[in-house]
N, C-alpha and C. Protein backbone atom coordinates (compact mmCIF):
# COMPACT_ATOMS: atom_id res chain seq x y z
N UNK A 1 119.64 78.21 132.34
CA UNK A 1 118.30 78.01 132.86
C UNK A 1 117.33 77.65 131.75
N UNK A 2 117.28 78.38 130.39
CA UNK A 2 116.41 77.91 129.51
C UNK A 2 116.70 76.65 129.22
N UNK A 3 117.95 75.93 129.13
CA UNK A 3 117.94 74.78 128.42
C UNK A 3 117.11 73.72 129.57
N UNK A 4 117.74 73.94 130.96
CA UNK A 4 116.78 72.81 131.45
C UNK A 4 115.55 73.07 131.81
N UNK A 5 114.85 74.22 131.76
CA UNK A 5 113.01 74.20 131.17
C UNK A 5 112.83 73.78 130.04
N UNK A 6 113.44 74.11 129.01
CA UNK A 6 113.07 73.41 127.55
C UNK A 6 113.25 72.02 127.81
N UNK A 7 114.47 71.35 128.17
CA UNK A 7 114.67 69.95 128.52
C UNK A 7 113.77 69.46 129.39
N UNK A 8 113.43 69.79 130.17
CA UNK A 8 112.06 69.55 131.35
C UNK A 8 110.81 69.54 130.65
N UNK A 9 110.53 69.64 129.84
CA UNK A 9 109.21 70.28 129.06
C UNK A 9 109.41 68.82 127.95
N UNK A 10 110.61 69.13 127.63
CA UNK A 10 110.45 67.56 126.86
C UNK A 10 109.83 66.54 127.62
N UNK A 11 110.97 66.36 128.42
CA UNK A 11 110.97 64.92 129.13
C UNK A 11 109.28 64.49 129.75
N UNK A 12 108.30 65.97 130.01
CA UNK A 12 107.27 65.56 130.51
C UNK A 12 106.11 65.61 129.29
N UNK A 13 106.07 66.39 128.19
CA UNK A 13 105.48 65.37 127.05
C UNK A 13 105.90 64.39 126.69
N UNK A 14 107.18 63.86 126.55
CA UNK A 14 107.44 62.32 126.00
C UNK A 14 106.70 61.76 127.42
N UNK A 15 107.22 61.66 128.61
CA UNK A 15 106.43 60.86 129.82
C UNK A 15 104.86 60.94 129.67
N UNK A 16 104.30 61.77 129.08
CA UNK A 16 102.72 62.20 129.21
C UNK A 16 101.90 61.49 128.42
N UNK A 17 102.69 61.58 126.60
CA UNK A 17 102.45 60.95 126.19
C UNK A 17 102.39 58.85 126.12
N UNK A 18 103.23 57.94 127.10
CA UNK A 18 103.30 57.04 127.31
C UNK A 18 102.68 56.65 127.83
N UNK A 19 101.97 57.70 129.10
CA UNK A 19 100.92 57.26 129.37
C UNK A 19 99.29 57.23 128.67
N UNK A 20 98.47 56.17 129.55
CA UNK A 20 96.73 56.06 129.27
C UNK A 20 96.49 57.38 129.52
N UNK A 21 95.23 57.97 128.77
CA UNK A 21 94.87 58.88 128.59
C UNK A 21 93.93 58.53 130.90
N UNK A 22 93.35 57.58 131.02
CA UNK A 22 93.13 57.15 132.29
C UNK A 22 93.92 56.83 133.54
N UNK A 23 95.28 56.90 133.14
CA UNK A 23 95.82 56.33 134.39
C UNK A 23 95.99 57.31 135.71
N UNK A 24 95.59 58.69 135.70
CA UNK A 24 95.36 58.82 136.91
C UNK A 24 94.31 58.79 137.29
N UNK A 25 93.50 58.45 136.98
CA UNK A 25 92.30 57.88 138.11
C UNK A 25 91.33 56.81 137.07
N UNK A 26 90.70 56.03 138.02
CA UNK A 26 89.89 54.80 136.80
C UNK A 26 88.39 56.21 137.17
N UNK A 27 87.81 56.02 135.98
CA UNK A 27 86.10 56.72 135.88
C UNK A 27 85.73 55.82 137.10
N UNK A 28 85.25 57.23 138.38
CA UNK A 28 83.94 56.47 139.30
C UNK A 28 82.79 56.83 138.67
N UNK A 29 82.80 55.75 137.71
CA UNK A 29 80.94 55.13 137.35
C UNK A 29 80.42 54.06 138.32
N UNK A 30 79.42 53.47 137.91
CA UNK A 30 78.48 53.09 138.52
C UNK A 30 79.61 51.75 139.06
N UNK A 31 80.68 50.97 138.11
CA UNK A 31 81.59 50.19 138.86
C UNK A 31 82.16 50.05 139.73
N UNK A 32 82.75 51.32 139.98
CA UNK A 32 83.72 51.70 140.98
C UNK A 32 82.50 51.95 141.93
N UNK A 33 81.29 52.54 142.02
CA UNK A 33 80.42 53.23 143.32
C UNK A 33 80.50 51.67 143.58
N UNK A 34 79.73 51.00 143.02
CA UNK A 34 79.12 49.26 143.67
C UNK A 34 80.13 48.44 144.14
N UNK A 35 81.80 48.47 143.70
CA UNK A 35 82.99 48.21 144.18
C UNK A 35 83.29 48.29 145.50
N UNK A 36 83.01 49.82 145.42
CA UNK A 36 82.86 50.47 146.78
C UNK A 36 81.90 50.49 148.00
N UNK A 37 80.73 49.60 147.92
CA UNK A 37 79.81 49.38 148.35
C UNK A 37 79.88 48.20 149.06
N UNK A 38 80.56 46.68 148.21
CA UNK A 38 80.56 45.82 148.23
C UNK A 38 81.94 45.74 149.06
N UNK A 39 83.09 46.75 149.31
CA UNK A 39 83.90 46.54 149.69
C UNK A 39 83.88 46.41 151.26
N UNK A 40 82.87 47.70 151.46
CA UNK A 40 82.33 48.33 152.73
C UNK A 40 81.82 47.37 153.34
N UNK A 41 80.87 46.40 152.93
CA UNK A 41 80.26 45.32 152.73
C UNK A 41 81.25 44.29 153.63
N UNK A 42 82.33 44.41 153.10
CA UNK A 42 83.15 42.97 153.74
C UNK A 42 83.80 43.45 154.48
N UNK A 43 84.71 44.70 154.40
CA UNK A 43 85.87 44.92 155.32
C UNK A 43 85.30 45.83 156.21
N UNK A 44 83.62 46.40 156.66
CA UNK A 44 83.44 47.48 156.94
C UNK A 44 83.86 49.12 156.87
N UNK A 45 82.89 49.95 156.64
CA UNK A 45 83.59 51.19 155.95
C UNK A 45 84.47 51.98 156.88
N UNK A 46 85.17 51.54 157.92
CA UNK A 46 86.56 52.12 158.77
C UNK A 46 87.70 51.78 157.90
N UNK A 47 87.68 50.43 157.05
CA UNK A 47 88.75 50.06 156.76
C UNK A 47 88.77 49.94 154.42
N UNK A 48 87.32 50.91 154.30
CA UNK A 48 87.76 51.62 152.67
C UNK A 48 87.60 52.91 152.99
N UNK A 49 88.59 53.32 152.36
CA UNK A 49 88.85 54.88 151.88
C UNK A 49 89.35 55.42 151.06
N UNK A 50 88.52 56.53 150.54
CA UNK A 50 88.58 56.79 149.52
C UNK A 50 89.92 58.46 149.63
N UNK A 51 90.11 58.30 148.63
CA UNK A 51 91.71 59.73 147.83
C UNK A 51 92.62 59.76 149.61
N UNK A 52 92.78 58.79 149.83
CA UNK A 52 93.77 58.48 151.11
C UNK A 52 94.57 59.03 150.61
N UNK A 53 95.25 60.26 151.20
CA UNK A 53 96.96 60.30 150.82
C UNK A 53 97.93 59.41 151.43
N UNK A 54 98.93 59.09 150.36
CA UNK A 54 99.77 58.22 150.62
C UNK A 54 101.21 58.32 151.37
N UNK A 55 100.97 60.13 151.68
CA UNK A 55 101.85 60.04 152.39
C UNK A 55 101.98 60.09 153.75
N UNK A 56 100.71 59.41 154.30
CA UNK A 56 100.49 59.18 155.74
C UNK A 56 101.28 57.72 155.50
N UNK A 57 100.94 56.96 154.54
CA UNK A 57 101.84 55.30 154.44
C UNK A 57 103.25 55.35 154.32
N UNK A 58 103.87 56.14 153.94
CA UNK A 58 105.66 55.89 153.59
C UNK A 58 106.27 56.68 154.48
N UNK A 59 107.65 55.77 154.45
CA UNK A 59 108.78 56.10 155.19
C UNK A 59 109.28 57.42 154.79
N UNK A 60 108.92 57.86 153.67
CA UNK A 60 109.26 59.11 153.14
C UNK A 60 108.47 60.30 152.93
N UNK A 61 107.38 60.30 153.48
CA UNK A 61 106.47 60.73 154.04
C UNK A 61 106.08 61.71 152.61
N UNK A 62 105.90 61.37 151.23
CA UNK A 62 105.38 61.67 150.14
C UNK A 62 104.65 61.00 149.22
N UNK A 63 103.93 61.61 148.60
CA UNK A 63 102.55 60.78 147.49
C UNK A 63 101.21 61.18 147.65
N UNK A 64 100.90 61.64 146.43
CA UNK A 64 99.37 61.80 146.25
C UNK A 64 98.62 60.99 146.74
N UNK A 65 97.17 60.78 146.68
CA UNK A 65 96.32 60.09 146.99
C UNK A 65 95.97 58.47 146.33
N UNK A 66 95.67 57.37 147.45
CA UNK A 66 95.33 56.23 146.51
C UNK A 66 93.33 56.59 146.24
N UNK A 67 93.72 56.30 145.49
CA UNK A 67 91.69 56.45 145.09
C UNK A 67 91.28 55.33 146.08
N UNK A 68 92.13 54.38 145.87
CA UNK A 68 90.70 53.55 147.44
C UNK A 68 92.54 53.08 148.08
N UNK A 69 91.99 53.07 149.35
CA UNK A 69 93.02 52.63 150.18
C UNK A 69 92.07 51.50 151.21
N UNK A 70 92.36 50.30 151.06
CA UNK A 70 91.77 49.19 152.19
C UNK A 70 92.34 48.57 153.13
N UNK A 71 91.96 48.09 154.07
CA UNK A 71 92.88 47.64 155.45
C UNK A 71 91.93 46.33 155.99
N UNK A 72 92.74 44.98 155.35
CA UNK A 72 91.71 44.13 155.70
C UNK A 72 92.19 43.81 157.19
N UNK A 73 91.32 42.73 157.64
CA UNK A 73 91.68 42.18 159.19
C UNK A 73 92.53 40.74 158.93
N UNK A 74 92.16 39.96 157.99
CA UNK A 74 92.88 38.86 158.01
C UNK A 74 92.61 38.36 156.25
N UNK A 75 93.19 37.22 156.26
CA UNK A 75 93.34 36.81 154.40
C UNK A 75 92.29 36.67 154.18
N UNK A 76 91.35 35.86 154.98
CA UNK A 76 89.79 36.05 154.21
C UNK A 76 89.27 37.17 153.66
N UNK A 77 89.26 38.35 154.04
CA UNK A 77 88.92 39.41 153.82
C UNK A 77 89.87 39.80 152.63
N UNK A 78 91.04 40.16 152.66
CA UNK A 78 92.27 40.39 151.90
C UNK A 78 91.39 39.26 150.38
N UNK A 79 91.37 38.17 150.57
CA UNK A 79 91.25 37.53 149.35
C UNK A 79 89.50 37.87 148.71
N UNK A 80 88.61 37.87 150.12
CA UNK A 80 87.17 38.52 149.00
C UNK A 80 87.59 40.18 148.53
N UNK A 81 87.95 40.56 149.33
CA UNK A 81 88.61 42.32 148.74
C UNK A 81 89.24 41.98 147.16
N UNK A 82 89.99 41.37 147.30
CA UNK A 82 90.77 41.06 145.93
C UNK A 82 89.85 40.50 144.89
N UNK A 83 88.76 40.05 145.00
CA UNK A 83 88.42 39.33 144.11
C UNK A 83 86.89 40.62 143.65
N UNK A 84 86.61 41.19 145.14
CA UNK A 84 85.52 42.39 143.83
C UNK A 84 86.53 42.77 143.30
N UNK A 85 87.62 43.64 144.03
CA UNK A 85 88.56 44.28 143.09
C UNK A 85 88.54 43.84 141.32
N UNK A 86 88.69 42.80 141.19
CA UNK A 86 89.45 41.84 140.19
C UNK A 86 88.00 42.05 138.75
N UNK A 87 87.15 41.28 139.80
CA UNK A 87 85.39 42.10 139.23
C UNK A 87 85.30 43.18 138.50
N UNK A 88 85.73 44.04 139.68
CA UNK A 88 85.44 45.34 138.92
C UNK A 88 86.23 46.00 138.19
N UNK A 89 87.04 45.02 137.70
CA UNK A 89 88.51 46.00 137.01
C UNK A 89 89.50 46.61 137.46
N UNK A 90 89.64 46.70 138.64
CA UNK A 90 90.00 47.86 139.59
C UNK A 90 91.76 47.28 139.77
N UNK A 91 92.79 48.00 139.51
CA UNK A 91 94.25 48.06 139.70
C UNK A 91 94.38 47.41 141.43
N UNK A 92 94.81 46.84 141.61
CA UNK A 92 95.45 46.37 143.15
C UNK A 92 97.10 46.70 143.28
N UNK A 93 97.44 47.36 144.48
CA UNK A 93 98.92 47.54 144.88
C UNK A 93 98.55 46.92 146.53
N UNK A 94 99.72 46.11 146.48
CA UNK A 94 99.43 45.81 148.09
C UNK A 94 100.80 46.28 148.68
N UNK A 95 100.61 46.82 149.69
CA UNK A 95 101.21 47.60 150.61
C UNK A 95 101.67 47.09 152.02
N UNK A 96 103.00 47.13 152.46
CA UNK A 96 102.61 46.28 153.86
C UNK A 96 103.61 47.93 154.52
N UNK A 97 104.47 47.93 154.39
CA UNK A 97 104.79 49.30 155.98
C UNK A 97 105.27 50.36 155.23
N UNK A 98 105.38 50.51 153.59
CA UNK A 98 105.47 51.55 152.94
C UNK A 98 107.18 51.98 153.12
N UNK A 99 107.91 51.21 153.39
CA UNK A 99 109.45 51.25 153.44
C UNK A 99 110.26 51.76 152.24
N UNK A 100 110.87 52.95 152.44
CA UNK A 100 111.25 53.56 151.35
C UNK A 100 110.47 53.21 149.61
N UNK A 101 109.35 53.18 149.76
CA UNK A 101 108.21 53.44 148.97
C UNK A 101 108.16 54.72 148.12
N UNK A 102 108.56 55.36 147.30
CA UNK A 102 108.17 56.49 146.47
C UNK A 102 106.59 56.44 145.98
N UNK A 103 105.99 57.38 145.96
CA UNK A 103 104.66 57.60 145.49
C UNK A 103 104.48 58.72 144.65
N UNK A 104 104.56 58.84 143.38
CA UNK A 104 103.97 60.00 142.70
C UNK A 104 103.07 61.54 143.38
N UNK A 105 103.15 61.95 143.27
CA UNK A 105 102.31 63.32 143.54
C UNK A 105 100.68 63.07 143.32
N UNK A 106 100.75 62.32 142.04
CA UNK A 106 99.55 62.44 141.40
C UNK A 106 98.71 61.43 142.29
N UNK A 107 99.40 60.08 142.63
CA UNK A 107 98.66 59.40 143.97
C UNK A 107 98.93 57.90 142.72
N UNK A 108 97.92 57.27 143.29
CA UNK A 108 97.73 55.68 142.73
C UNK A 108 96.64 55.39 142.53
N UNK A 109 96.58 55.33 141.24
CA UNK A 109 94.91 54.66 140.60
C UNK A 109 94.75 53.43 141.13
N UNK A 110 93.37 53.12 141.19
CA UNK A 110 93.21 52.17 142.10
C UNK A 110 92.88 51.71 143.52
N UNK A 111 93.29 50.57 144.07
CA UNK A 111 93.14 50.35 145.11
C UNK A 111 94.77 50.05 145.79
N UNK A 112 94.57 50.09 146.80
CA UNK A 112 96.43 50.19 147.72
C UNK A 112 95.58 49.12 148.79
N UNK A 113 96.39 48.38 149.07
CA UNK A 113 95.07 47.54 150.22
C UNK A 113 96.83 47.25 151.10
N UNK A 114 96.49 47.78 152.41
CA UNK A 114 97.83 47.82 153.54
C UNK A 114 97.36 46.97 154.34
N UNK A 115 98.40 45.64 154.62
CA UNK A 115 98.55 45.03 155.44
C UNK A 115 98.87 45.16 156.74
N UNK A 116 100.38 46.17 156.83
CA UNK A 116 100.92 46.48 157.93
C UNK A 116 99.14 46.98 158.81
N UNK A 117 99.35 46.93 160.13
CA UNK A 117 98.63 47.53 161.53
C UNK A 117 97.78 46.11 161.26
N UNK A 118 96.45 46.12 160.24
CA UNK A 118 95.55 45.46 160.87
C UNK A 118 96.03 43.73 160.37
N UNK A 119 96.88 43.41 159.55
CA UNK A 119 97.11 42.25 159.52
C UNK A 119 98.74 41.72 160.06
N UNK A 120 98.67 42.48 161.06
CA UNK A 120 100.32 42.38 161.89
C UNK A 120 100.50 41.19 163.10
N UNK A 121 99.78 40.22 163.27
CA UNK A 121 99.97 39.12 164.80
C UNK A 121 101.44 39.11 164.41
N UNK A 122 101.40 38.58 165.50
CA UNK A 122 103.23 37.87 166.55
C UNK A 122 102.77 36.79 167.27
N UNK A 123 103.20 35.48 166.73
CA UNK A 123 103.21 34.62 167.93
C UNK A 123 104.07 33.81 168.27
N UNK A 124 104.82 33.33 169.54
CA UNK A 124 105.47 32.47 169.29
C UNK A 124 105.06 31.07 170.03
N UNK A 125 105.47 29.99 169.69
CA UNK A 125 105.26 28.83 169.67
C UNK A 125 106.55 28.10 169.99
N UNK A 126 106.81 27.50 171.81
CA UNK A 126 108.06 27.17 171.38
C UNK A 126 109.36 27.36 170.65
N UNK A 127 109.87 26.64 169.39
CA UNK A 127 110.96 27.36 169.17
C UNK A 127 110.57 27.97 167.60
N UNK A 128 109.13 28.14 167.68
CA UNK A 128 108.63 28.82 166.25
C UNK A 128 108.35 30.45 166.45
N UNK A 129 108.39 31.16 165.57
CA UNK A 129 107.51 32.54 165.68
C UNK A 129 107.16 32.51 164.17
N UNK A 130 105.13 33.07 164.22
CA UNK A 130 104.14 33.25 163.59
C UNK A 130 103.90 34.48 163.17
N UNK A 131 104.09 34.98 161.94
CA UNK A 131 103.60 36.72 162.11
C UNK A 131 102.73 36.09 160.46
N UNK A 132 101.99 37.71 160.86
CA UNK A 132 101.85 38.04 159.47
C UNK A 132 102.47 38.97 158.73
N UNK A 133 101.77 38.91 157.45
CA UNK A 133 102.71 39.28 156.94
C UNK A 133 102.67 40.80 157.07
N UNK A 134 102.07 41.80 157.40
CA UNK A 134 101.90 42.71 157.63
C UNK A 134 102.95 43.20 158.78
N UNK A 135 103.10 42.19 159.77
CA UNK A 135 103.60 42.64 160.77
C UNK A 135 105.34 43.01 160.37
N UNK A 136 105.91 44.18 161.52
CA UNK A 136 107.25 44.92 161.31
C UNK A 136 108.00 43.76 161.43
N UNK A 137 108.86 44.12 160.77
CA UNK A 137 110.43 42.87 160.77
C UNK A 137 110.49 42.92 161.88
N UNK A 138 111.16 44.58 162.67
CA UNK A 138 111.63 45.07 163.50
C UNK A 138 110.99 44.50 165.17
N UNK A 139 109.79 44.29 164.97
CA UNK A 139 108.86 43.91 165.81
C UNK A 139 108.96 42.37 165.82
N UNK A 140 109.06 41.71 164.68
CA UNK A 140 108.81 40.21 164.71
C UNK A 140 110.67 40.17 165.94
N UNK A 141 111.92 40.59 164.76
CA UNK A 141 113.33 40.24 165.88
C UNK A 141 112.56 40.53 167.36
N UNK A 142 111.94 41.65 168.08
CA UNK A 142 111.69 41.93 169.10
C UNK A 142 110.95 40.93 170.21
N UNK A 143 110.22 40.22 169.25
CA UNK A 143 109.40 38.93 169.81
C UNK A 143 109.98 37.70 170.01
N UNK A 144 111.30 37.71 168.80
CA UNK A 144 111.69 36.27 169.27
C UNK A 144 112.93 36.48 170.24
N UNK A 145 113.24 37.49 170.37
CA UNK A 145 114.27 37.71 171.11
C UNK A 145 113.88 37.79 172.59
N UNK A 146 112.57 38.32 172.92
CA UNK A 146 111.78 38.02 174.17
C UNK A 146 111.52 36.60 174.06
N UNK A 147 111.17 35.70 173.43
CA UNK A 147 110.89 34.25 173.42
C UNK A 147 112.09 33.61 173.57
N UNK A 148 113.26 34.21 173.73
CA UNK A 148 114.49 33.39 173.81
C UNK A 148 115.05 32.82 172.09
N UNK A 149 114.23 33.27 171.39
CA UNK A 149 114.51 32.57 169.79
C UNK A 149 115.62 33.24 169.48
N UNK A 150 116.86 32.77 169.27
CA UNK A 150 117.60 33.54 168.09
C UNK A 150 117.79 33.46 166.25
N UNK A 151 118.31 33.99 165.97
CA UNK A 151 118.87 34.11 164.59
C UNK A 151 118.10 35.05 163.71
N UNK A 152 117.20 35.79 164.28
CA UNK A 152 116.34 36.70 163.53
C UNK A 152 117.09 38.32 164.24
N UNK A 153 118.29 38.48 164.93
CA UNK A 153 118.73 39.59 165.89
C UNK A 153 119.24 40.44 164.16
N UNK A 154 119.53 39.73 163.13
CA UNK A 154 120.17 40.44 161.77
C UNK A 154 118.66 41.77 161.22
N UNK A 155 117.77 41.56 161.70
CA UNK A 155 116.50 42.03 161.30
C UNK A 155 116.10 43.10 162.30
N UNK A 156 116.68 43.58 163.46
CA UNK A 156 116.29 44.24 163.80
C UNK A 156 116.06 45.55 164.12
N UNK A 157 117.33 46.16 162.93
CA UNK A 157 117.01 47.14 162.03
C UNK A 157 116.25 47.66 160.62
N UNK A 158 115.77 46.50 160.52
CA UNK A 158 115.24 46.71 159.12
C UNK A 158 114.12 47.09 159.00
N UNK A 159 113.88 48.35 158.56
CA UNK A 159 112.29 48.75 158.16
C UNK A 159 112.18 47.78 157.40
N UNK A 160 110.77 47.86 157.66
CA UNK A 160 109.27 47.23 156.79
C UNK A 160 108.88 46.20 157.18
N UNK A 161 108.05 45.59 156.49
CA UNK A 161 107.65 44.12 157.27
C UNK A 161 107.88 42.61 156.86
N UNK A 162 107.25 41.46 157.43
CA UNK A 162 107.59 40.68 156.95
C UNK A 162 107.41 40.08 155.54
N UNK A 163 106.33 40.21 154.63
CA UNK A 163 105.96 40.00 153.62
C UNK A 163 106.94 40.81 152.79
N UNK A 164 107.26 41.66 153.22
CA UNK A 164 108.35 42.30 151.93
C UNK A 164 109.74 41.71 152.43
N UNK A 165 109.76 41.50 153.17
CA UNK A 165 111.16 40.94 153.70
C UNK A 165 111.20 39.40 153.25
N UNK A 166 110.05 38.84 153.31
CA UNK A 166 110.16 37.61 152.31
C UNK A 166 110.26 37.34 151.26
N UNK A 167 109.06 37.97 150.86
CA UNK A 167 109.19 38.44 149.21
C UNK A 167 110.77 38.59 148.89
N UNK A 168 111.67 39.66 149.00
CA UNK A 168 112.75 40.26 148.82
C UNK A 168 113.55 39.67 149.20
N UNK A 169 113.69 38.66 150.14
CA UNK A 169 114.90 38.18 150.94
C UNK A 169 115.97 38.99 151.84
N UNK A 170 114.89 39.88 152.63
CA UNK A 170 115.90 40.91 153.20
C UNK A 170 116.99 40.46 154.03
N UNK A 171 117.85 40.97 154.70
CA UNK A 171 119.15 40.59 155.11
C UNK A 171 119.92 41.85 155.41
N UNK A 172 121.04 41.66 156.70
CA UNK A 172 121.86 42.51 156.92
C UNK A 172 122.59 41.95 158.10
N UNK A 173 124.08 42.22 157.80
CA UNK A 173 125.23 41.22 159.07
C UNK A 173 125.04 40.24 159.08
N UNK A 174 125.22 39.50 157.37
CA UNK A 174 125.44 38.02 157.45
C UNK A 174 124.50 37.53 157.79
N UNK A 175 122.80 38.01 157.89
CA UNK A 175 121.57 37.32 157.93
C UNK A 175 120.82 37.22 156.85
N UNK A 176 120.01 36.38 156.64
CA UNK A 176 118.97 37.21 155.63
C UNK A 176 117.59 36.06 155.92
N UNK A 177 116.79 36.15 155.50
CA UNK A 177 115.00 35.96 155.99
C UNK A 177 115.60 34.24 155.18
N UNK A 178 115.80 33.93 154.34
CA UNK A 178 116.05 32.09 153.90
C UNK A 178 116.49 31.71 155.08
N UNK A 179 117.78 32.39 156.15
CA UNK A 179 118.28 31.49 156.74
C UNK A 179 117.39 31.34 158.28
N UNK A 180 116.32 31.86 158.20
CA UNK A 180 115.09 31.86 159.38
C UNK A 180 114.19 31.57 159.33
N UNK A 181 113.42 31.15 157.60
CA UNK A 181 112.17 31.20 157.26
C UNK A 181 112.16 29.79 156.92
N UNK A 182 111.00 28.91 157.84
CA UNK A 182 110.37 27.64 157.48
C UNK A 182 109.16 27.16 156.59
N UNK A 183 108.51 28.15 156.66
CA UNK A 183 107.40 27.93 155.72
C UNK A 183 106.84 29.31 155.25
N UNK A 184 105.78 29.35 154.56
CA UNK A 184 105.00 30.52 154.25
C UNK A 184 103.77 30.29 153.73
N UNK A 185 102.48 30.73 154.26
CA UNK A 185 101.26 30.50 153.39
C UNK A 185 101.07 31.45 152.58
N UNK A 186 100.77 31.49 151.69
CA UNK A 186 100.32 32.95 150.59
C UNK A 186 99.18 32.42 149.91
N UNK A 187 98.88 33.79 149.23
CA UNK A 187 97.33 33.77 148.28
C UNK A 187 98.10 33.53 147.44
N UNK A 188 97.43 32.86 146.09
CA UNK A 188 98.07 32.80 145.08
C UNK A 188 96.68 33.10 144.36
N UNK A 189 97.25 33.61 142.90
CA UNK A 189 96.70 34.25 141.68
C UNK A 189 95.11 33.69 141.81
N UNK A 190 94.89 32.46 142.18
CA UNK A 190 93.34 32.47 141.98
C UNK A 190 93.12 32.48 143.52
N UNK A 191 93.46 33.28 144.56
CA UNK A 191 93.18 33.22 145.59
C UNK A 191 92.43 32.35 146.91
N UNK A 192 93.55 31.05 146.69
CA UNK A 192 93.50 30.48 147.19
C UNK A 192 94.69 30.08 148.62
């Protein structure tokens, strides 16, 4: 028993030390209040919040608090959100259904801005289906399979959503998101 408290005791000064003397939380000075002001501002204050625990977001139902947690309605919003963010210094994690997600205890400095719920449509179009990216994999197979669409039936076990499933190239039983996916719009770095 002593050796692995002594060994434990290491491992979390060497870890302690690697970190910023700041990284669990950025100073709310006057940046972060007007951040927060301006955020409220665009996405209305239902959708910033502040020391959100994170383990209302994951599949694993653990994690400290994000210091701001945001929920835009669509990319316009998502991209002015991103850009006070960016303003004010402020860390961005974007989040879409929190799928086997680990979260620290200590939470996430920063902002967590979740796609999944409020940026989730389904549409289909003939022999197309439209989601965002927020929206569940699980939910998108469910839609095209009511639309008569096949080849998305490999997805309809898969936690999380579509943006991570693109991102990642998810897949399972000889499917995977390349052999279904026609296009994709995304923000890119200067948010456009």
């Amino acid at each position: 028993r002593r050796r692995l408290r002594t060994g434990r005791k290491k491992w979390d000064n060497i870890r302690q030390r690697n970190l910023p003397r700041d990284w669990n939380r950025t100073k709310r000075g006057d940046g972060m209040e007007k951040a927060i002001e301006e955020l409220r501002g665009v996405l209305g204050s239902n959708a910033v919040r502040l020391e959100e625990p994170m383990k209302a977001h994951t599949s694993f139902r653990i994690g400290g608090p994000a210091e701001l947690f945001l929920t835009p309605e669509n990319a316009a919003q998502l991209a002015e959100a991103i850009q006070i963010l960016r303003r004010h210094e402020i860390p961005v994690f974007i989040l879409g259904n929190g799928s086997n997600l680990l979260v620290r205890d200590k939470g996430i400095r920063g902002a967590v801005v979740q796609l999944s719920g409020r940026m989730s449509a389904l549409e289909t179009d003939g022999t197309a289906l439209y989601a965002e990216g927020g929206a569940l994999l699980s939910a998108a197979a469910a839609k095209a399979a009511e639309a008569g669409l096949t080849g998305l039936e490999f997805a309809s076990g898969i936690p999380g959503s579509i943006g991570g499933a693109v991102m990642m190239n998810a897949g399972a039983y000889g499917g995977e998101m390349k052999d279904v996916l026609e296009s994709v719009d995304v923000l890119t770095q200067d948010l456009r």
